[in-house]
PDB file of N, CA and C in Angstrom:
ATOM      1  N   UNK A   1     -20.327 197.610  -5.677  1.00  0.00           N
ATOM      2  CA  UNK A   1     -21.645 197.275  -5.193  1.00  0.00           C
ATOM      3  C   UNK A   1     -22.631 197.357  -6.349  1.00  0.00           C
ATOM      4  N   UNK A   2     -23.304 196.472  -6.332  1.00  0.00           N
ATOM      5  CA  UNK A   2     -24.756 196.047  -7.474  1.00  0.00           C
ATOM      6  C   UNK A   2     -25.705 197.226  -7.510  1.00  0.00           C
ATOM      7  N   UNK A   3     -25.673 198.246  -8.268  1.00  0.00           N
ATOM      8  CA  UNK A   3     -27.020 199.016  -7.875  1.00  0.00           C
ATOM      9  C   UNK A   3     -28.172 198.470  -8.875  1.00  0.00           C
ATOM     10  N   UNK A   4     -29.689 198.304  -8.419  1.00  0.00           N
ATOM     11  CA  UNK A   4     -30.698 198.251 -10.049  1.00  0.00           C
ATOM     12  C   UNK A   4     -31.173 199.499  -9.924  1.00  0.00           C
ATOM     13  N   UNK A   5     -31.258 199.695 -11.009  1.00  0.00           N
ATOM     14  CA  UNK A   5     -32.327 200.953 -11.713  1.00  0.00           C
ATOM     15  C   UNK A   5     -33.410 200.543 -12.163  1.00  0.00           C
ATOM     16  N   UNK A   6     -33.793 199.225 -12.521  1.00  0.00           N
ATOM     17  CA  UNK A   6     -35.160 198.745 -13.028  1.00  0.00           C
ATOM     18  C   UNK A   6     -35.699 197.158 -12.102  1.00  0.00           C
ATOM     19  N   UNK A   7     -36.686 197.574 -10.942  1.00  0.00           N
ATOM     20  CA  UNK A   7     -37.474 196.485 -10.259  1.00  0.00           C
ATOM     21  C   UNK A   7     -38.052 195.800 -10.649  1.00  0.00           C
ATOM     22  N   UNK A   8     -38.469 195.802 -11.775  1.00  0.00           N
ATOM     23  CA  UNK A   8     -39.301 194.799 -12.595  1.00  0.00           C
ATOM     24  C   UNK A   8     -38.513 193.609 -12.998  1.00  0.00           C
ATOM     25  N   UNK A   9     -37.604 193.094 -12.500  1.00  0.00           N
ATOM     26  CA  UNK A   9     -36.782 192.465 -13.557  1.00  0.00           C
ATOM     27  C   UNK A   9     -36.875 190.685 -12.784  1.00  0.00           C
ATOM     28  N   UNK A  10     -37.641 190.565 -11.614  1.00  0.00           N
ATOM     29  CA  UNK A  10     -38.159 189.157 -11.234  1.00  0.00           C
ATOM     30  C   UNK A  10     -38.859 189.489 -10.114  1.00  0.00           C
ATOM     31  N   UNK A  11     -39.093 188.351  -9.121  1.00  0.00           N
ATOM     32  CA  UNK A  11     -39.816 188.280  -7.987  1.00  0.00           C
ATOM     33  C   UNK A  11     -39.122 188.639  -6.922  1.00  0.00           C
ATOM     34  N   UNK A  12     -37.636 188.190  -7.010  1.00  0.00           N
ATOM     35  CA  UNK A  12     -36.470 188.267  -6.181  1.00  0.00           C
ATOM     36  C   UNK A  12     -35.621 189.795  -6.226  1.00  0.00           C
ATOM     37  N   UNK A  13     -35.822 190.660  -7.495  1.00  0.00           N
ATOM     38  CA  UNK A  13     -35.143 191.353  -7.078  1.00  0.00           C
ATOM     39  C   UNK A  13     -35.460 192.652  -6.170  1.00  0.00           C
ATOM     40  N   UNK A  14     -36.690 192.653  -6.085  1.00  0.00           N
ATOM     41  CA  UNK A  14     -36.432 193.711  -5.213  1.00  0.00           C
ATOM     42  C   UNK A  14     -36.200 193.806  -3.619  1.00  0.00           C
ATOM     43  N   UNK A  15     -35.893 192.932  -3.090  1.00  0.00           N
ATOM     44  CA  UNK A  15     -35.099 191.896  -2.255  1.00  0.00           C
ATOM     45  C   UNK A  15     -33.359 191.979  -2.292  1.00  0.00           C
ATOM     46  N   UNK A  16     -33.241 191.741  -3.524  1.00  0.00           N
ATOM     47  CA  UNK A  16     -31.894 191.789  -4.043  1.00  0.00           C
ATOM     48  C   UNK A  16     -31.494 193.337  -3.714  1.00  0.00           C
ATOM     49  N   UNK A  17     -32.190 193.613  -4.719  1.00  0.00           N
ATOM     50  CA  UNK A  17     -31.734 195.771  -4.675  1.00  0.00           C
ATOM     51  C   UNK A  17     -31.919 196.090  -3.054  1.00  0.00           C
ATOM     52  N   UNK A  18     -32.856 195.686  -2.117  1.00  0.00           N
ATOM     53  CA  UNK A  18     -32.768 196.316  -0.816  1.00  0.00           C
ATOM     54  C   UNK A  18     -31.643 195.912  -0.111  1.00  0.00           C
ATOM     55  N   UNK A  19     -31.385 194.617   0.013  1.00  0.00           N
ATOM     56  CA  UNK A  19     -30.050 193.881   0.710  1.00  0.00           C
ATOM     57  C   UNK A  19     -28.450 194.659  -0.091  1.00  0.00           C
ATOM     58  N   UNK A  20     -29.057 195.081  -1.529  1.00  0.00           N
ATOM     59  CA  UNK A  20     -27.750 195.877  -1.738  1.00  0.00           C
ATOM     60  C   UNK A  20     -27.353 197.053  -1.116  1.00  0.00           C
ATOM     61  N   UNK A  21     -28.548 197.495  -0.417  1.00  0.00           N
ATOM     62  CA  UNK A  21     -28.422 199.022   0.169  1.00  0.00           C
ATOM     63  C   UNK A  21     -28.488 198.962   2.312  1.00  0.00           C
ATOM     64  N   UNK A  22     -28.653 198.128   2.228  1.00  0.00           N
ATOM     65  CA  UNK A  22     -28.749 197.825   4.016  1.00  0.00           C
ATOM     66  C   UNK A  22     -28.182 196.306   4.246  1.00  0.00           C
ATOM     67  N   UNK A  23     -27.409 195.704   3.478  1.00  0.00           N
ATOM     68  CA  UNK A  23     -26.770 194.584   3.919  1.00  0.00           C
ATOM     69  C   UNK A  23     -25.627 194.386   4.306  1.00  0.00           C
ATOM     70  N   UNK A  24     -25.176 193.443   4.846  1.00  0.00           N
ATOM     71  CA  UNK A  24     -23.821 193.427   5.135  1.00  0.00           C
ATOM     72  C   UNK A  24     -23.648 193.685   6.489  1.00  0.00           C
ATOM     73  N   UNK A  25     -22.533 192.898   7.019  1.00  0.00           N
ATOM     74  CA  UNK A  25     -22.328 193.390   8.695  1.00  0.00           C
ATOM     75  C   UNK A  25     -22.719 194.412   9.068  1.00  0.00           C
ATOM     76  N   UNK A  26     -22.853 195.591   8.363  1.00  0.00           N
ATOM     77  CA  UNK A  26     -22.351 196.778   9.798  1.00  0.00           C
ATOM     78  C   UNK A  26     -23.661 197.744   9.116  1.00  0.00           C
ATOM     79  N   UNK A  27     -24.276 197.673   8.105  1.00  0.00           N
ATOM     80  CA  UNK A  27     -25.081 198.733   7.976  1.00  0.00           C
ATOM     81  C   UNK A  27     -26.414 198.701   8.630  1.00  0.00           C
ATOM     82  N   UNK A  28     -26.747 197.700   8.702  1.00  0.00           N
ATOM     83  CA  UNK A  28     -28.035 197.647   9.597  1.00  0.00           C
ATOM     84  C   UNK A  28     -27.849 197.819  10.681  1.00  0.00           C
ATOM     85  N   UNK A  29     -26.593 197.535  11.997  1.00  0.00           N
ATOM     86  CA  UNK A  29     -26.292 197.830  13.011  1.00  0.00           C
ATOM     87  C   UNK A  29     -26.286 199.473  13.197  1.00  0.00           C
ATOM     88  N   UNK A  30     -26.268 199.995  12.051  1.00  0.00           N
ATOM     89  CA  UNK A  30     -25.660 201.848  11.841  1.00  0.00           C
ATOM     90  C   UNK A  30     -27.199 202.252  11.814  1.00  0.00           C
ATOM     91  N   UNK A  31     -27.642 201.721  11.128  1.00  0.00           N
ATOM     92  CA  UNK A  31     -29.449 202.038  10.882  1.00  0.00           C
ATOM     93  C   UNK A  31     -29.891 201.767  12.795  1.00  0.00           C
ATOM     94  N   UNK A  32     -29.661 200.625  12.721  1.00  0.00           N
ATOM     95  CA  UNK A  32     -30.760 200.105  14.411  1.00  0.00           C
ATOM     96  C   UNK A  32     -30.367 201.471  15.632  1.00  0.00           C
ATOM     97  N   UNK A  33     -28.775 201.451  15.519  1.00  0.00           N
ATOM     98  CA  UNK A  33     -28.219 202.947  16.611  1.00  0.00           C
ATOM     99  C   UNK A  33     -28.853 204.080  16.219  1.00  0.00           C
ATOM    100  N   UNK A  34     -29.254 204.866  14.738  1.00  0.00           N
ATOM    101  CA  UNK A  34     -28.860 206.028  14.589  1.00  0.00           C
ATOM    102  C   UNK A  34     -31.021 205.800  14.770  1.00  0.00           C
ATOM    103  N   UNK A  35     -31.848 204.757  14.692  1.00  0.00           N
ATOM    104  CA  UNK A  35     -33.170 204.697  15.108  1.00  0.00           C
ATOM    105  C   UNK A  35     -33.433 205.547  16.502  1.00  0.00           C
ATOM    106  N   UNK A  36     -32.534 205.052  17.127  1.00  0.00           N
ATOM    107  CA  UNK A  36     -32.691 205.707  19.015  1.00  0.00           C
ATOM    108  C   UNK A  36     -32.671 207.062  18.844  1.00  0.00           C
ATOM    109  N   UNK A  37     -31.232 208.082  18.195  1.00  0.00           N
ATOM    110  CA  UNK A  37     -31.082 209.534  17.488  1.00  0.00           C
ATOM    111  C   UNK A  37     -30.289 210.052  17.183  1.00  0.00           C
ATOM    112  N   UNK A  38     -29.465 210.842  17.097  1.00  0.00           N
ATOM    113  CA  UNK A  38     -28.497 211.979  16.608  1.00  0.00           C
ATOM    114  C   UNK A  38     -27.490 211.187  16.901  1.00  0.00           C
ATOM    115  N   UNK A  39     -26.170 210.869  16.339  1.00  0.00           N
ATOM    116  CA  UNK A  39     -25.669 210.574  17.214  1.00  0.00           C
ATOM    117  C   UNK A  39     -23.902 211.649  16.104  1.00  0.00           C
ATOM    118  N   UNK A  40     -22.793 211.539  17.054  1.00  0.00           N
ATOM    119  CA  UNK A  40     -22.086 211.910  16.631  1.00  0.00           C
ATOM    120  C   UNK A  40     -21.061 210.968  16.253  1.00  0.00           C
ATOM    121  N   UNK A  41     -20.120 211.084  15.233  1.00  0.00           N
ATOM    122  CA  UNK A  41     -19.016 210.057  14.515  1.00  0.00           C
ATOM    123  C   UNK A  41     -18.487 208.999  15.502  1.00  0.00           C
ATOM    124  N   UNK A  42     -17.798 209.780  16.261  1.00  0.00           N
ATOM    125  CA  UNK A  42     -17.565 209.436  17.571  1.00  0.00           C
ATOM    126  C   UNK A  42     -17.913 208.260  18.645  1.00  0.00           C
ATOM    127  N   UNK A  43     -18.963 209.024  18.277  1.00  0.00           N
ATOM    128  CA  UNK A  43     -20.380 208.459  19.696  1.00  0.00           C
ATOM    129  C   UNK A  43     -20.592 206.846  19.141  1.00  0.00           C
ATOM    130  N   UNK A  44     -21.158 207.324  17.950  1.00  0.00           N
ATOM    131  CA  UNK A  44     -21.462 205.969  17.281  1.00  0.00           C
ATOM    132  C   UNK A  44     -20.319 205.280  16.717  1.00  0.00           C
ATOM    133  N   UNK A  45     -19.383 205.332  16.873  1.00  0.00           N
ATOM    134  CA  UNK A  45     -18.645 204.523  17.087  1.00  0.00           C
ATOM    135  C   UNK A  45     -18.152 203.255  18.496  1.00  0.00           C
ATOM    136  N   UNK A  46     -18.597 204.421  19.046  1.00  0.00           N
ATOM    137  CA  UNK A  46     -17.961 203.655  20.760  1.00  0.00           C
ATOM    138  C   UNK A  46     -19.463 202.575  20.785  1.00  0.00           C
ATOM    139  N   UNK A  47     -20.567 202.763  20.012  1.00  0.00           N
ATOM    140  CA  UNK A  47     -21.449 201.987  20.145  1.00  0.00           C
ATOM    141  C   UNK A  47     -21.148 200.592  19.760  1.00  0.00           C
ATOM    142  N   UNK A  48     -20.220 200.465  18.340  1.00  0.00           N
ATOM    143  CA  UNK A  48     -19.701 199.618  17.814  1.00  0.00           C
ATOM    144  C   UNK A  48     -18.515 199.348  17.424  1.00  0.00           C
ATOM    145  N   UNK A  49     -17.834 199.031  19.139  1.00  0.00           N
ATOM    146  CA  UNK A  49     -16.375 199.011  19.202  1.00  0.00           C
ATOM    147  C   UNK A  49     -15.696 198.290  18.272  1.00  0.00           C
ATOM    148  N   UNK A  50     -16.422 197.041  17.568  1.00  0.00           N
ATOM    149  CA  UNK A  50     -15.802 196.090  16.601  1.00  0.00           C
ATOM    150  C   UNK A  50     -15.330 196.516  15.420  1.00  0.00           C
ATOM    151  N   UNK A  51     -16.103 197.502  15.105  1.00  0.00           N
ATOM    152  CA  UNK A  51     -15.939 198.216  13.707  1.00  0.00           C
ATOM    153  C   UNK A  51     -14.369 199.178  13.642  1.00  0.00           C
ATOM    154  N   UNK A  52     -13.759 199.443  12.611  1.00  0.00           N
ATOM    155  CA  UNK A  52     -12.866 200.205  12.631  1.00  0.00           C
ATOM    156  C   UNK A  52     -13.715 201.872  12.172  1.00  0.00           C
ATOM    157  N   UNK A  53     -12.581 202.975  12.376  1.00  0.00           N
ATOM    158  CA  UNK A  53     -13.130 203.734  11.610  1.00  0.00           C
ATOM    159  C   UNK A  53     -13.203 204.138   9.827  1.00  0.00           C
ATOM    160  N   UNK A  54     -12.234 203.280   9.165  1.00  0.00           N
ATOM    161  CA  UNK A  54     -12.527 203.454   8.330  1.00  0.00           C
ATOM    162  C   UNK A  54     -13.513 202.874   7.377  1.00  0.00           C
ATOM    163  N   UNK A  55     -13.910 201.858   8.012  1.00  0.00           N
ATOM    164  CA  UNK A  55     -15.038 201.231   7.547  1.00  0.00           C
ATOM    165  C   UNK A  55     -16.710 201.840   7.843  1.00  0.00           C
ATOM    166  N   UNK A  56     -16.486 202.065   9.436  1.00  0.00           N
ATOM    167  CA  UNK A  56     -17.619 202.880   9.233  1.00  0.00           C
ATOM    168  C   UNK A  56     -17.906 204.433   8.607  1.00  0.00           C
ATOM    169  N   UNK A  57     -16.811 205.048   8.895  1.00  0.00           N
ATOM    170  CA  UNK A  57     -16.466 206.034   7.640  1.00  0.00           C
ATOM    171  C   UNK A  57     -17.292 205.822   6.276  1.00  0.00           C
ATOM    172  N   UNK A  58     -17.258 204.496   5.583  1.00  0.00           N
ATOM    173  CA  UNK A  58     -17.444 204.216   4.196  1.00  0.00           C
ATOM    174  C   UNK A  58     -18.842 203.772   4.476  1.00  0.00           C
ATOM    175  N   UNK A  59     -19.344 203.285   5.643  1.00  0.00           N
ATOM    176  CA  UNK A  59     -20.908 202.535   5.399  1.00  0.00           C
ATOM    177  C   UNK A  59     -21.892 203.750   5.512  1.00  0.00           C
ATOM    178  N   UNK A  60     -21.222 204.563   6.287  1.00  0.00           N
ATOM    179  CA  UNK A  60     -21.798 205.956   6.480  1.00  0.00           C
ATOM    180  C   UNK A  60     -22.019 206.477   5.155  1.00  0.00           C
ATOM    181  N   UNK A  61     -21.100 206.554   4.530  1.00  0.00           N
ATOM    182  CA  UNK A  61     -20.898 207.729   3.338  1.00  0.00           C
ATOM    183  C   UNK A  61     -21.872 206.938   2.401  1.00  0.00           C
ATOM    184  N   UNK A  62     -21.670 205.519   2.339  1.00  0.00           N
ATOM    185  CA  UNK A  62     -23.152 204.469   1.480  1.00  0.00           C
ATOM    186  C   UNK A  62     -24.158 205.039   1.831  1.00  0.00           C
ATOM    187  N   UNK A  63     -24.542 205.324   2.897  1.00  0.00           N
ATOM    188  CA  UNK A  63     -25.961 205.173   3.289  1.00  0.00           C
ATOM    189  C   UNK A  63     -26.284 206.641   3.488  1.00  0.00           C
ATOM    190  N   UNK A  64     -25.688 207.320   3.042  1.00  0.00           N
ATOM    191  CA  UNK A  64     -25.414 208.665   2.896  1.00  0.00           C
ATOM    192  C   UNK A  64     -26.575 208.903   1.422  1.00  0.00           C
ATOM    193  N   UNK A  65     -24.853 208.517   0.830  1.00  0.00           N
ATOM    194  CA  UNK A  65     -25.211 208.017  -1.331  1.00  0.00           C
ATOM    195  C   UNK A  65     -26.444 207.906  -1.068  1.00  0.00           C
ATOM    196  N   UNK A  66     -27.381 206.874  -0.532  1.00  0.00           N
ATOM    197  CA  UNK A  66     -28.598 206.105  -0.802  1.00  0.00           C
ATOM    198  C   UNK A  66     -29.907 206.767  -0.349  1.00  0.00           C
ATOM    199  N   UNK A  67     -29.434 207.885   0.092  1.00  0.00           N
ATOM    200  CA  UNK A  67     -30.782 208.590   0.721  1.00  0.00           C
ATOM    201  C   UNK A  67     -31.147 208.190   2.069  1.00  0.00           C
ATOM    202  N   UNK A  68     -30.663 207.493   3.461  1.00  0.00           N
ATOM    203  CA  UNK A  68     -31.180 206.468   4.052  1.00  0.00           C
ATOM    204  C   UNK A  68     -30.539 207.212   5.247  1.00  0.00           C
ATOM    205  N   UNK A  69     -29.427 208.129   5.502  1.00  0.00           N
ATOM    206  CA  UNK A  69     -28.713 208.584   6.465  1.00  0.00           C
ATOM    207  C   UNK A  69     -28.217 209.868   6.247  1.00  0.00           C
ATOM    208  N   UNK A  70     -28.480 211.035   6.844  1.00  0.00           N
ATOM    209  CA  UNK A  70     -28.433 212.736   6.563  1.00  0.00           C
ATOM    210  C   UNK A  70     -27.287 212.962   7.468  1.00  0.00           C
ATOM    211  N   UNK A  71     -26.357 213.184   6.911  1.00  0.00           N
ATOM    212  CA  UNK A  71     -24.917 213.962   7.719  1.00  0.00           C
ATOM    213  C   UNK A  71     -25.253 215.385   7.439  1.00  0.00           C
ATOM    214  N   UNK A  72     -25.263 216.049   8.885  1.00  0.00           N
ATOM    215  CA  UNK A  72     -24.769 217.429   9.281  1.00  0.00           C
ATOM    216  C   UNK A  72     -23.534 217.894   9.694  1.00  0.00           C
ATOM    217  N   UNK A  73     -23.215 218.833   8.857  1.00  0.00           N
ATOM    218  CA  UNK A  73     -21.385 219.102   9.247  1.00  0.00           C
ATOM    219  C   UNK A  73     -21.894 220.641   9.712  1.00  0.00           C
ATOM    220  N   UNK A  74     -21.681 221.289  10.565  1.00  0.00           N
ATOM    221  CA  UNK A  74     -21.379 222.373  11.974  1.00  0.00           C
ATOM    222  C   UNK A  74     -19.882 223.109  11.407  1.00  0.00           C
ATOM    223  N   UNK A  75     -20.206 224.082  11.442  1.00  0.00           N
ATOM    224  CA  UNK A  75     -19.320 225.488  10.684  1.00  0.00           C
ATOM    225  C   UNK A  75     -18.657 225.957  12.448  1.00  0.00           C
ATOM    226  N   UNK A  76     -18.009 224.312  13.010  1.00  0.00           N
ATOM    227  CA  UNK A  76     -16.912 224.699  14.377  1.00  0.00           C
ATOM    228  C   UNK A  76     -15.659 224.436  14.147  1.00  0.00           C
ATOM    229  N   UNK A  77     -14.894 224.898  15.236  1.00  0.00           N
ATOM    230  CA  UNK A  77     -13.906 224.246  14.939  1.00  0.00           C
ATOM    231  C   UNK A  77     -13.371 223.351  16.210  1.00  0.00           C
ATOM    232  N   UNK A  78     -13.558 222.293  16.615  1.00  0.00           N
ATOM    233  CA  UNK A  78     -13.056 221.459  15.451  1.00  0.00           C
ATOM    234  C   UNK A  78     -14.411 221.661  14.602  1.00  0.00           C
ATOM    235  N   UNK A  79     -14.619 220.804  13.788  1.00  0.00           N
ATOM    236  CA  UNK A  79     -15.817 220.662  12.852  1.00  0.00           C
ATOM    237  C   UNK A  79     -16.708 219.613  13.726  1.00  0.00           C
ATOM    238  N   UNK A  80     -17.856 219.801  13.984  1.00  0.00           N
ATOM    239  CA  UNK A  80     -18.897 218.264  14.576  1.00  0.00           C
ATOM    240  C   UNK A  80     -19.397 218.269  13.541  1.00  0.00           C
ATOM    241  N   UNK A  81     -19.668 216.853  13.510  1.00  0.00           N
ATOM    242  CA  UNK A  81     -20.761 216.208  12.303  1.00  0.00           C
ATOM    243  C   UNK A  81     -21.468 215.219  13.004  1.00  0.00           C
ATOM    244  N   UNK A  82     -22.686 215.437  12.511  1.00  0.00           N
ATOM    245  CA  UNK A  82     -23.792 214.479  13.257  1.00  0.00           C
ATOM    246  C   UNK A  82     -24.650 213.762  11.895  1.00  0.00           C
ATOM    247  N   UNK A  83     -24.679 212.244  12.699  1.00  0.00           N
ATOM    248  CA  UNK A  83     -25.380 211.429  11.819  1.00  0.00           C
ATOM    249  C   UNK A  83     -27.293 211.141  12.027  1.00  0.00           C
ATOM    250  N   UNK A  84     -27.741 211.514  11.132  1.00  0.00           N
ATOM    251  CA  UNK A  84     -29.742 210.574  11.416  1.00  0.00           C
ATOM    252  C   UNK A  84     -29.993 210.362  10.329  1.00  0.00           C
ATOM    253  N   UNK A  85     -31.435 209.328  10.969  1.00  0.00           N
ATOM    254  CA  UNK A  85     -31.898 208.888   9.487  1.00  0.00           C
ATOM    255  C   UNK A  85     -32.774 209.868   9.085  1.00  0.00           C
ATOM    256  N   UNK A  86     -32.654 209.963   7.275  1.00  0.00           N
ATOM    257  CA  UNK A  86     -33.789 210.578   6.809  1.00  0.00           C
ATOM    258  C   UNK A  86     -35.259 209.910   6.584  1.00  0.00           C
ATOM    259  N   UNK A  87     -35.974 210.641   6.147  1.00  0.00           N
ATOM    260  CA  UNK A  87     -37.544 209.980   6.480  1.00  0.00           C
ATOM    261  C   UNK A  87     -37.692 209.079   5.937  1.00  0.00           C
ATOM    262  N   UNK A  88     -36.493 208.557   4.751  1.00  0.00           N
ATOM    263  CA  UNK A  88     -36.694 207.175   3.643  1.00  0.00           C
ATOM    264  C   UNK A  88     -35.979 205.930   4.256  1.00  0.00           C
ATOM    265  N   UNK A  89     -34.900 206.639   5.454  1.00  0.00           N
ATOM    266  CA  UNK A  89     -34.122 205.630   6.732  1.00  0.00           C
ATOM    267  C   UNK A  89     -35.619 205.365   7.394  1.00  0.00           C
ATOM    268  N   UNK A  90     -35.522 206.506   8.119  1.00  0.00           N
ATOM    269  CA  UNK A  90     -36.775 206.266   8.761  1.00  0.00           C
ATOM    270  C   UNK A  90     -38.026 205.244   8.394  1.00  0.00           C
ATOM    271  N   UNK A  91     -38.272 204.631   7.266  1.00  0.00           N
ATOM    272  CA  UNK A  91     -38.942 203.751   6.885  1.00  0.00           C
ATOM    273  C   UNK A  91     -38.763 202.640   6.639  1.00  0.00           C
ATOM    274  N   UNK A  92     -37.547 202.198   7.467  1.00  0.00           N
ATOM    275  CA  UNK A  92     -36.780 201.015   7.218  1.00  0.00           C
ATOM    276  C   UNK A  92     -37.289 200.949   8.750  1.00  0.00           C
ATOM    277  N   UNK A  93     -37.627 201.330   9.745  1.00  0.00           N
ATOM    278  CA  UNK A  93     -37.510 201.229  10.867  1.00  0.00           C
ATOM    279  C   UNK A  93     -38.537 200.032  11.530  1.00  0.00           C
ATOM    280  N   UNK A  94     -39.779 199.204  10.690  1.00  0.00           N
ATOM    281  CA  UNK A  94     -40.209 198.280  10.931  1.00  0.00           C
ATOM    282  C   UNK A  94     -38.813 197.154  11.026  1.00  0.00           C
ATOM    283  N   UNK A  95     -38.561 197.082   9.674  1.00  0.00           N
ATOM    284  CA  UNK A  95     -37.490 195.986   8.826  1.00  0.00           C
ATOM    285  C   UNK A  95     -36.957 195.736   9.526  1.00  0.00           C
ATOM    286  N   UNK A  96     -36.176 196.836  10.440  1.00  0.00           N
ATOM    287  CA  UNK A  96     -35.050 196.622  11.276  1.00  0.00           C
ATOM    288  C   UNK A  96     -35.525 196.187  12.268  1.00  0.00           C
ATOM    289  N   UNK A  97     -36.365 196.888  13.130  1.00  0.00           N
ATOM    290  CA  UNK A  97     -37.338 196.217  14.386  1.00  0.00           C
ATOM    291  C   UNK A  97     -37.318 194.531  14.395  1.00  0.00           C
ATOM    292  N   UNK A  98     -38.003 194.307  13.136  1.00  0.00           N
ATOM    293  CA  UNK A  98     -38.658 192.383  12.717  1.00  0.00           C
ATOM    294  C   UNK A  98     -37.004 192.173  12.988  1.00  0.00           C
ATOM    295  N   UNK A  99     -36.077 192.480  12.233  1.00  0.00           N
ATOM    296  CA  UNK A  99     -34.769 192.039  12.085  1.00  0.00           C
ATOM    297  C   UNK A  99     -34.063 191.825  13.811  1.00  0.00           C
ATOM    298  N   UNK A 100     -34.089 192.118  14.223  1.00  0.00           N
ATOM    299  CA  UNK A 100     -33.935 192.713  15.522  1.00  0.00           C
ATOM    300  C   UNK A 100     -34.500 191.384  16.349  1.00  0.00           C
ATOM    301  N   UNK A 101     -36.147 191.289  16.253  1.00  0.00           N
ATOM    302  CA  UNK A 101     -36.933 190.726  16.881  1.00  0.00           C
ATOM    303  C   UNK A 101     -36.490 188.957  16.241  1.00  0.00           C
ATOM    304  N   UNK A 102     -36.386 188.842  15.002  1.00  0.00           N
ATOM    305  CA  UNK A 102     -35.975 187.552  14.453  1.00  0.00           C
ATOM    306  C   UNK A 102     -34.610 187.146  15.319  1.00  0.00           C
ATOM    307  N   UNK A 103     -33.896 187.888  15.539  1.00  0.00           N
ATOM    308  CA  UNK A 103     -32.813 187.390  15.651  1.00  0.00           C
ATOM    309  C   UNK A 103     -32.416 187.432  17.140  1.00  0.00           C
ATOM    310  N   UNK A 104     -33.376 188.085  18.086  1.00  0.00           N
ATOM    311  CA  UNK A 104     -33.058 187.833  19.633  1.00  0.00           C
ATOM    312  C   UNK A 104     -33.787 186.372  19.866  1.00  0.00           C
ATOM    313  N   UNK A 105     -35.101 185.614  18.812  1.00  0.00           N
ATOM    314  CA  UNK A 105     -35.906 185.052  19.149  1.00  0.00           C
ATOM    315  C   UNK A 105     -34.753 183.676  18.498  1.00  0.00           C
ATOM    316  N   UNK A 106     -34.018 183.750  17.591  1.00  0.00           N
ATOM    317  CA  UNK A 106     -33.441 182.481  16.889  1.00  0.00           C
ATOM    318  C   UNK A 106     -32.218 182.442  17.537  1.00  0.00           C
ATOM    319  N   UNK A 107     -31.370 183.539  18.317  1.00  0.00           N
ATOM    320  CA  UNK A 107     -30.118 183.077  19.329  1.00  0.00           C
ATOM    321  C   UNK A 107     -30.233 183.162  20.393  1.00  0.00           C
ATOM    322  N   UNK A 108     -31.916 183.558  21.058  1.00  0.00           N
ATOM    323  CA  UNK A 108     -31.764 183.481  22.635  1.00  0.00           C
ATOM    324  C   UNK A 108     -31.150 184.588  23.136  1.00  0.00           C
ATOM    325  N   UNK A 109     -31.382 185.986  22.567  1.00  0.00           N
ATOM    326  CA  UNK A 109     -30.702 186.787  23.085  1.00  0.00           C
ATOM    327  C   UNK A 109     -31.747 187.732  24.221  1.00  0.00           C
TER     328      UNK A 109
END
């Protein structure tokens, strides 16, 4: 995956650098669920039966990396781990909204 370290570098990229960090099938779907709240590995999974787990496993752990999604791991046994956004997720939460709103309005959903 493309990371930039320097935004200055056209008109387009900082566009570019955001779509590197919330694009792709399944991460914005992980962002729009975990908006509603807490949810557990599990849980949010059954939200998005299409997905396997090892994939969401990995979009998790991205958006983890990126500052955008706070995993809590619970000292149980079994172990629970719970997924939310952090306050820098949390500020994606227009983006996703418009995203959301664009796309019930262009398939009629």
């Amino acid at each position: 995956m493309k990371r930039h370290s320097d935004y200055q570098c056209n008109y387009g990229c900082p566009v570019e650098a955001t779509l590197d960090i919330i694009g792709g099938k399944w991460k914005g779907v992980i962002l729009y669920h975990l908006m509603e709240r807490t949810f557990r590995f599990g849980e949010l999974k059954k939200t998005m039966p299409d997905i396997t787990q090892h994939i969401l496993t990995k979009q998790l752990r991205e958006l983890e990396k990126d500052g955008l999604v706070n995993r809590k791991v619970y000292g149980e046994v079994p172990p629970r781990v719970e997924y939310s956004l952090t306050e820098t997720g949390e500020s994606l939460r227009e983006i996703i909204m418009n995203i959301h709103s664009w796309g019930s309005k262009r398939f009629n959903l």
